[in-house]
C-alpha atoms as a PDB file:
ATOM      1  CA  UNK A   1      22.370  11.856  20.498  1.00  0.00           C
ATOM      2  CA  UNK A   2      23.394   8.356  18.910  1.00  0.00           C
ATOM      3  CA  UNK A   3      20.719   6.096  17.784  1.00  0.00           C
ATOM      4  CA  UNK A   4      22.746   3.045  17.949  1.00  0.00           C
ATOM      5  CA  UNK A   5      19.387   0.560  18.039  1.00  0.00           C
ATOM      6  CA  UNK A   6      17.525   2.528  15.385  1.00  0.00           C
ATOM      7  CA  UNK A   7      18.133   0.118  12.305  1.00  0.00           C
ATOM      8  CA  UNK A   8      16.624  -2.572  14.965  1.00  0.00           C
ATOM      9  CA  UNK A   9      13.835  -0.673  15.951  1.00  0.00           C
ATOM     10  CA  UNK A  10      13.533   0.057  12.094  1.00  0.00           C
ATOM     11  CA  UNK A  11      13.372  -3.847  11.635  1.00  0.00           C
ATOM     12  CA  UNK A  12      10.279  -4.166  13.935  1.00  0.00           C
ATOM     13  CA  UNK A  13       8.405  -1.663  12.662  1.00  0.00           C
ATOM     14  CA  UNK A  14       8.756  -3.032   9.057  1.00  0.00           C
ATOM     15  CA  UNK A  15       8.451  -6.587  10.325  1.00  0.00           C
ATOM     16  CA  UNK A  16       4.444  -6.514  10.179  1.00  0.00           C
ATOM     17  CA  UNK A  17       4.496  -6.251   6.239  1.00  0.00           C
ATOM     18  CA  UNK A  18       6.428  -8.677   6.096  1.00  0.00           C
ATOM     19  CA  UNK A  19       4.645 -11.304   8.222  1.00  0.00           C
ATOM     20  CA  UNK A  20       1.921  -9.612   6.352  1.00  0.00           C
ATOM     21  CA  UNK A  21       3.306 -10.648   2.751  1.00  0.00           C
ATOM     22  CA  UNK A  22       4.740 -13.804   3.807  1.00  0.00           C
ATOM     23  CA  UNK A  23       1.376 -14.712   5.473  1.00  0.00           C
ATOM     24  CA  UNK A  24      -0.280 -14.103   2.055  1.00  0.00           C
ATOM     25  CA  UNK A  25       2.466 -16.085  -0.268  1.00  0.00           C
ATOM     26  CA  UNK A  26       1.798 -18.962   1.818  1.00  0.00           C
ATOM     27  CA  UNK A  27      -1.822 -19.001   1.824  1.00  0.00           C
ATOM     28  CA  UNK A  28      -1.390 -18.772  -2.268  1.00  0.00           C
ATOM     29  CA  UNK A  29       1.330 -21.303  -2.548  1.00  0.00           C
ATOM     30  CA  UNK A  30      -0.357 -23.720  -4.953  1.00  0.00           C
ATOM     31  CA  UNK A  31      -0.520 -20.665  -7.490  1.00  0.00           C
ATOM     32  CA  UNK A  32       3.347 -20.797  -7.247  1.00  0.00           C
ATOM     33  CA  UNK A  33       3.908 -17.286  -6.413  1.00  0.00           C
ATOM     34  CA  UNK A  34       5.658 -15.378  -3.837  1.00  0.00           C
ATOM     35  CA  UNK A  35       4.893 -12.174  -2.845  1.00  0.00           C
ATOM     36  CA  UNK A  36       8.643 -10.305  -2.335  1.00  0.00           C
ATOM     37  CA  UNK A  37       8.847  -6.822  -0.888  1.00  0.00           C
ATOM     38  CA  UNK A  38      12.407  -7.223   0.981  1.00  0.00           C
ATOM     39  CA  UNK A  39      14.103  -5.400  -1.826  1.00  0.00           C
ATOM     40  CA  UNK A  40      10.934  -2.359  -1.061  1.00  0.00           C
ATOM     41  CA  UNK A  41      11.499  -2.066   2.428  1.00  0.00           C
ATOM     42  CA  UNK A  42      15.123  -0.975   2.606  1.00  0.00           C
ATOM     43  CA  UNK A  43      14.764   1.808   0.477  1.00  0.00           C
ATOM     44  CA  UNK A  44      13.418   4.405   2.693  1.00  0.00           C
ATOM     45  CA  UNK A  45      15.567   3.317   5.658  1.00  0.00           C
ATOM     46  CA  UNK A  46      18.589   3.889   3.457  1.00  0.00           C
ATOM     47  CA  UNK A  47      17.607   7.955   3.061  1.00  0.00           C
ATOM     48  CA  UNK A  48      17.857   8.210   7.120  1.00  0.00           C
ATOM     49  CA  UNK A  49      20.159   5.884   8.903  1.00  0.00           C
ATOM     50  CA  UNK A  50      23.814   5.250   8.595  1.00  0.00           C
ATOM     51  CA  UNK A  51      25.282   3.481   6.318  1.00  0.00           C
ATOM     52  CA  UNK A  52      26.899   0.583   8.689  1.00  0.00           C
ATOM     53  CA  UNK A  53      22.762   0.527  10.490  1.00  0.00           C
ATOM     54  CA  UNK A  54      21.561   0.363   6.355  1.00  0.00           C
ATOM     55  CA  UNK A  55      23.811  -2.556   5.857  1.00  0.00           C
ATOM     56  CA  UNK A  56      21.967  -4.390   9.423  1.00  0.00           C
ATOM     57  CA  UNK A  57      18.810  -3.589   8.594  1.00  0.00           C
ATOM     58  CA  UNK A  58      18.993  -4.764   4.866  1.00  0.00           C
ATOM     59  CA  UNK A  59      21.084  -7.950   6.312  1.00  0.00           C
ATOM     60  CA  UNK A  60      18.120  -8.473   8.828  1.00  0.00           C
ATOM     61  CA  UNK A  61      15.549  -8.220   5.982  1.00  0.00           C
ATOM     62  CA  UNK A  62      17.329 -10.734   3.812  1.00  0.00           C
ATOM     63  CA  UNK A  63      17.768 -13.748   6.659  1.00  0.00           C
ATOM     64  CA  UNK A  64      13.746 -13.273   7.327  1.00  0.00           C
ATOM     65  CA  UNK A  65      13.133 -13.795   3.969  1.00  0.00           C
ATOM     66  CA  UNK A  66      15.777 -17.094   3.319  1.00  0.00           C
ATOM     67  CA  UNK A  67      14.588 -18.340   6.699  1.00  0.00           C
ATOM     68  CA  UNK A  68      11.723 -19.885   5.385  1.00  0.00           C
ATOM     69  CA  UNK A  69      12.916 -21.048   2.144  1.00  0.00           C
ATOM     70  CA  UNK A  70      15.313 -23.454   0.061  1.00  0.00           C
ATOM     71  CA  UNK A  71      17.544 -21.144  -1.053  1.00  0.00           C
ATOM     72  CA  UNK A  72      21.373 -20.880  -0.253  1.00  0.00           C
ATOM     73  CA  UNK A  73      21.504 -19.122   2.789  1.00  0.00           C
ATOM     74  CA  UNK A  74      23.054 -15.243   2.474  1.00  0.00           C
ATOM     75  CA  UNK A  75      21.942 -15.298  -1.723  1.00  0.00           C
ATOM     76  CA  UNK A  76      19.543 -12.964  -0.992  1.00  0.00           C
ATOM     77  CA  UNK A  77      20.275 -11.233   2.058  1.00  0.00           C
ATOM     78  CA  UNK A  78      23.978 -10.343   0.308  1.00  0.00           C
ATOM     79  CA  UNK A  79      21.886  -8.598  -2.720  1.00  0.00           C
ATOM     80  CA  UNK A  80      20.008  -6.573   0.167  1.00  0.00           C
ATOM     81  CA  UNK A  81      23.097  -5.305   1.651  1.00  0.00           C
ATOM     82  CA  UNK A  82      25.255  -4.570  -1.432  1.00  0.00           C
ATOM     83  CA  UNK A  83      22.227  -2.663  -2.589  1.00  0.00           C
ATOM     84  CA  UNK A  84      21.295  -0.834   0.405  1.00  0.00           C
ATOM     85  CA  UNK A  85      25.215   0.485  -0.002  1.00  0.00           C
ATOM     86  CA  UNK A  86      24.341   1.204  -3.199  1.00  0.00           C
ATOM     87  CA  UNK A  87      21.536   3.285  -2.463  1.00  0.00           C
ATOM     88  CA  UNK A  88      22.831   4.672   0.808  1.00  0.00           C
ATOM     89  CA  UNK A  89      25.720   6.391  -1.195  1.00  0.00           C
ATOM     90  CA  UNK A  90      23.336   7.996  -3.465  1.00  0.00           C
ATOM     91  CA  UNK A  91      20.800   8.916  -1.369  1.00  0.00           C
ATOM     92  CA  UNK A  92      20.900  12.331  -2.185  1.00  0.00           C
ATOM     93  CA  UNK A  93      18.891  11.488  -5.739  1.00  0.00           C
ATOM     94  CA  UNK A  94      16.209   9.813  -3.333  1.00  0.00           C
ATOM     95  CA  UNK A  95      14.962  13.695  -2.475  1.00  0.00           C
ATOM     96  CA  UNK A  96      11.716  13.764  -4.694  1.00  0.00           C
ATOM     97  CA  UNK A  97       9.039  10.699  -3.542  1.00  0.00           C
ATOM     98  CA  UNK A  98       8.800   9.828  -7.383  1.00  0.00           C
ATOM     99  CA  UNK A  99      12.888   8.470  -7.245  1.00  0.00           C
ATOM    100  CA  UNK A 100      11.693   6.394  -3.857  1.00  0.00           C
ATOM    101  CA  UNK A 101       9.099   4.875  -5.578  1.00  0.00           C
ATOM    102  CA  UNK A 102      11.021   4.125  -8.886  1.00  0.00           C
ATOM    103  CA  UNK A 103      14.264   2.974  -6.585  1.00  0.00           C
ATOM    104  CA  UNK A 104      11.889   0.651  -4.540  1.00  0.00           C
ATOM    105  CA  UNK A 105      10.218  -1.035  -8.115  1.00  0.00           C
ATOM    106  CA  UNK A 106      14.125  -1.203  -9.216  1.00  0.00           C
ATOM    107  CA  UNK A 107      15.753  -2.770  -6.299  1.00  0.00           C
ATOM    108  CA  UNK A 108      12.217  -5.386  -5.522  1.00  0.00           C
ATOM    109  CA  UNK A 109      12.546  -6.432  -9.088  1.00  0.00           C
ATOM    110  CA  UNK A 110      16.198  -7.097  -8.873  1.00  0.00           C
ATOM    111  CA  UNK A 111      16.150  -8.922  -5.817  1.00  0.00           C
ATOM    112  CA  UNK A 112      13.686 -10.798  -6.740  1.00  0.00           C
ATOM    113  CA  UNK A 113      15.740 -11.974 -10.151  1.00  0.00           C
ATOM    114  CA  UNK A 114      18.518 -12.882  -7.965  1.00  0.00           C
ATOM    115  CA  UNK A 115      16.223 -14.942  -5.820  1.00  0.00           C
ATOM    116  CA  UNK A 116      14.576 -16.436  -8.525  1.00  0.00           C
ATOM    117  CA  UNK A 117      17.565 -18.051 -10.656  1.00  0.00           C
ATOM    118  CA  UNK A 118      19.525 -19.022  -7.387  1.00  0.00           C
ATOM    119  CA  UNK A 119      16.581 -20.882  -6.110  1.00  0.00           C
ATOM    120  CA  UNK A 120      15.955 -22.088  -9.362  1.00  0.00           C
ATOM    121  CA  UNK A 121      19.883 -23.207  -9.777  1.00  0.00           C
ATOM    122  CA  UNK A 122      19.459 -24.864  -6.186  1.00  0.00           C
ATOM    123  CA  UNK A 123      16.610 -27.022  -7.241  1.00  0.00           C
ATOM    124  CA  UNK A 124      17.272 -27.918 -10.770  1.00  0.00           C
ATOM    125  CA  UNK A 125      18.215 -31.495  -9.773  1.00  0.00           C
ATOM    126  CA  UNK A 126      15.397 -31.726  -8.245  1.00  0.00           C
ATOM    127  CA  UNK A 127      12.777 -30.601 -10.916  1.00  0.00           C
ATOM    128  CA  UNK A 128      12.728 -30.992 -14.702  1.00  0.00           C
ATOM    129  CA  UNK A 129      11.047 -27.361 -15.909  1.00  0.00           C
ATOM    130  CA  UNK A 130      12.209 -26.686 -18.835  1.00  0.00           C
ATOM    131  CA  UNK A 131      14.169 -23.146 -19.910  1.00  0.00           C
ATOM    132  CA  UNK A 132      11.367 -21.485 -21.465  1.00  0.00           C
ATOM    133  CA  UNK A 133       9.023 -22.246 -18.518  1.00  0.00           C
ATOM    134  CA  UNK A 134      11.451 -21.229 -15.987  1.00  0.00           C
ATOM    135  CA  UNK A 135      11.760 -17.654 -18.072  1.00  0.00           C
ATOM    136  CA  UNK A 136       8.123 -17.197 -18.319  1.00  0.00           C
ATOM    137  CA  UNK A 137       7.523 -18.014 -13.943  1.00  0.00           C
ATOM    138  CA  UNK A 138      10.680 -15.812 -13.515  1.00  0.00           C
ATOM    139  CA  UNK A 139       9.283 -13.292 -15.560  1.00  0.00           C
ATOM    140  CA  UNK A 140       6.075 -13.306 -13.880  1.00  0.00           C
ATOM    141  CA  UNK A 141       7.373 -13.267 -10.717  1.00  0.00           C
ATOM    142  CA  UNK A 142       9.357 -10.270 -11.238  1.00  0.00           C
ATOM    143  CA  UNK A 143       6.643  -8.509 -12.521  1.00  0.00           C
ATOM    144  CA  UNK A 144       4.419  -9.050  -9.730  1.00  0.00           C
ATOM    145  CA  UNK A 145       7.391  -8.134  -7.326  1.00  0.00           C
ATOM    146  CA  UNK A 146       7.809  -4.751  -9.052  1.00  0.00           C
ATOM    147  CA  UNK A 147       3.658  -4.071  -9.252  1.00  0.00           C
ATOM    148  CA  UNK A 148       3.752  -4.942  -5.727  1.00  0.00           C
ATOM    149  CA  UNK A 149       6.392  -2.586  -4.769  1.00  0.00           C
ATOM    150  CA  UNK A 150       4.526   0.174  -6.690  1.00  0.00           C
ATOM    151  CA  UNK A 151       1.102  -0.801  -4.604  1.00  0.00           C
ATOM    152  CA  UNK A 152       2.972  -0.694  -0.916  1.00  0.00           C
ATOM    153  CA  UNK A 153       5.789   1.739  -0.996  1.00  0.00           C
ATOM    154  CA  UNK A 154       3.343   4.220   0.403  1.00  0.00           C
ATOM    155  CA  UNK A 155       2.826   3.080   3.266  1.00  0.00           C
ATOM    156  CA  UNK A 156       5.536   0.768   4.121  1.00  0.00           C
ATOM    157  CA  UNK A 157       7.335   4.315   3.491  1.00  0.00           C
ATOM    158  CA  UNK A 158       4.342   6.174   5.884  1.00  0.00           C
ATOM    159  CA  UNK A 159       4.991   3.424   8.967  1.00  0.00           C
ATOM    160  CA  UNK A 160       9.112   3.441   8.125  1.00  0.00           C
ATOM    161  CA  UNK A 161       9.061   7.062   8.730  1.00  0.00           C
ATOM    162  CA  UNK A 162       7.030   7.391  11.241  1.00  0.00           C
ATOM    163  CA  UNK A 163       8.857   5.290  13.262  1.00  0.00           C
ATOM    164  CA  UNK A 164      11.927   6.678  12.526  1.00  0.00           C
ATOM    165  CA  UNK A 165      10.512  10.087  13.445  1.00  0.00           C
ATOM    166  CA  UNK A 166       9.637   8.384  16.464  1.00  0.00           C
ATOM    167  CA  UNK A 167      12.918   7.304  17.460  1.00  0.00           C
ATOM    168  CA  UNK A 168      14.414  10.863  16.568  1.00  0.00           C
ATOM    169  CA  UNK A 169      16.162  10.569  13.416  1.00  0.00           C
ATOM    170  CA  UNK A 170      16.737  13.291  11.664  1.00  0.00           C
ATOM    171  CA  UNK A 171      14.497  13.981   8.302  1.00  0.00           C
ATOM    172  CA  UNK A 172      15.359  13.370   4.819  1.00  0.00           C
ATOM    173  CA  UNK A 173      14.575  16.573   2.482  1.00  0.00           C
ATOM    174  CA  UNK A 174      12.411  16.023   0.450  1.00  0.00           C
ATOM    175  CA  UNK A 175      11.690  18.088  -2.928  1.00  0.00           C
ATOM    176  CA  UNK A 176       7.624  17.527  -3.755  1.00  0.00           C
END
């Protein structure tokens, strides 16, 4: 049996947590932070589908995020899909829950560096921060991104699986 739609499927069941995080980096805009978990989400998925549905899915992810934000479009959504490659051909190390938790921190806090000095390389015209400032918000935001990753993985990972139980994928072993 071919599961052609899964990685679409996949997309809406993860799409909730990431209204969900969205929802909450706009209410707290005038902090200047983002909440990021697009580089969380495609971990899991990446231990289950194929790789061509892992490159769709991390795609799909990556245009939802830029969609609402000045970035070049494709910065972001690029970084998803070369790392869900990435992680797809290892997937084998993602057996034990500790290296999906670690590889979701890992790939959040990249993604989120990527995003970070594009978007601030897109508006530098615009604004005058300085390099030390940018460091210190790029830092921060990083941080939070990985923290963040560490706080949901657990049940982002709980609905992504379930639903891909749900559409009949086959399991992932997993070593406890």
């Amino acid at each position: 049996m071919t599961h052609r739609g899964a990685w679409f499927l996949l997309l809406l069941a993860t799409y909730p947590w990431l209204l969900g995080v969205d929802l909450l980096s706009s209410s707290l805009a005038s902090w200047g932070l983002c909440f990021f978990i697009s580089g969380a989400v495609i971990v899991t998925p990446c231990r289950r589908l194929r790789r061509w549905q892992c490159i769709l899915f991390a795609a799909s992810i990556g245009f939802l995020f830029e969609a609402l934000r000045p970035i070049p479009d494709g910065s972001v959504a690029l970084v998803l899909v070369f790392l869900s490659i990435y992680i797809h051909s290892y997937r084998e190390a993602l057996r034990s829950q500790s290296h999906v938790f670690f590889a979701s921190m890992i790939a959040n806090a990249l993604v989120t560096l990527v995003w970070v000095v594009v978007a601030h390389v897109q508006c530098d015209a615009a604004s005058s921060v300085d390099t030390f400032t940018f460091l210190y918000l790029a830092f921060v935001q990083v941080g939070l991104s990985a923290v963040l990753a560490a706080l949901l993985i657990s049940p982002i990972s709980a609905v992504q699986n379930w639903a891909m139980d749900a559409i009949g994928l086959p399991a992932a072993e997993l070593n406890r």
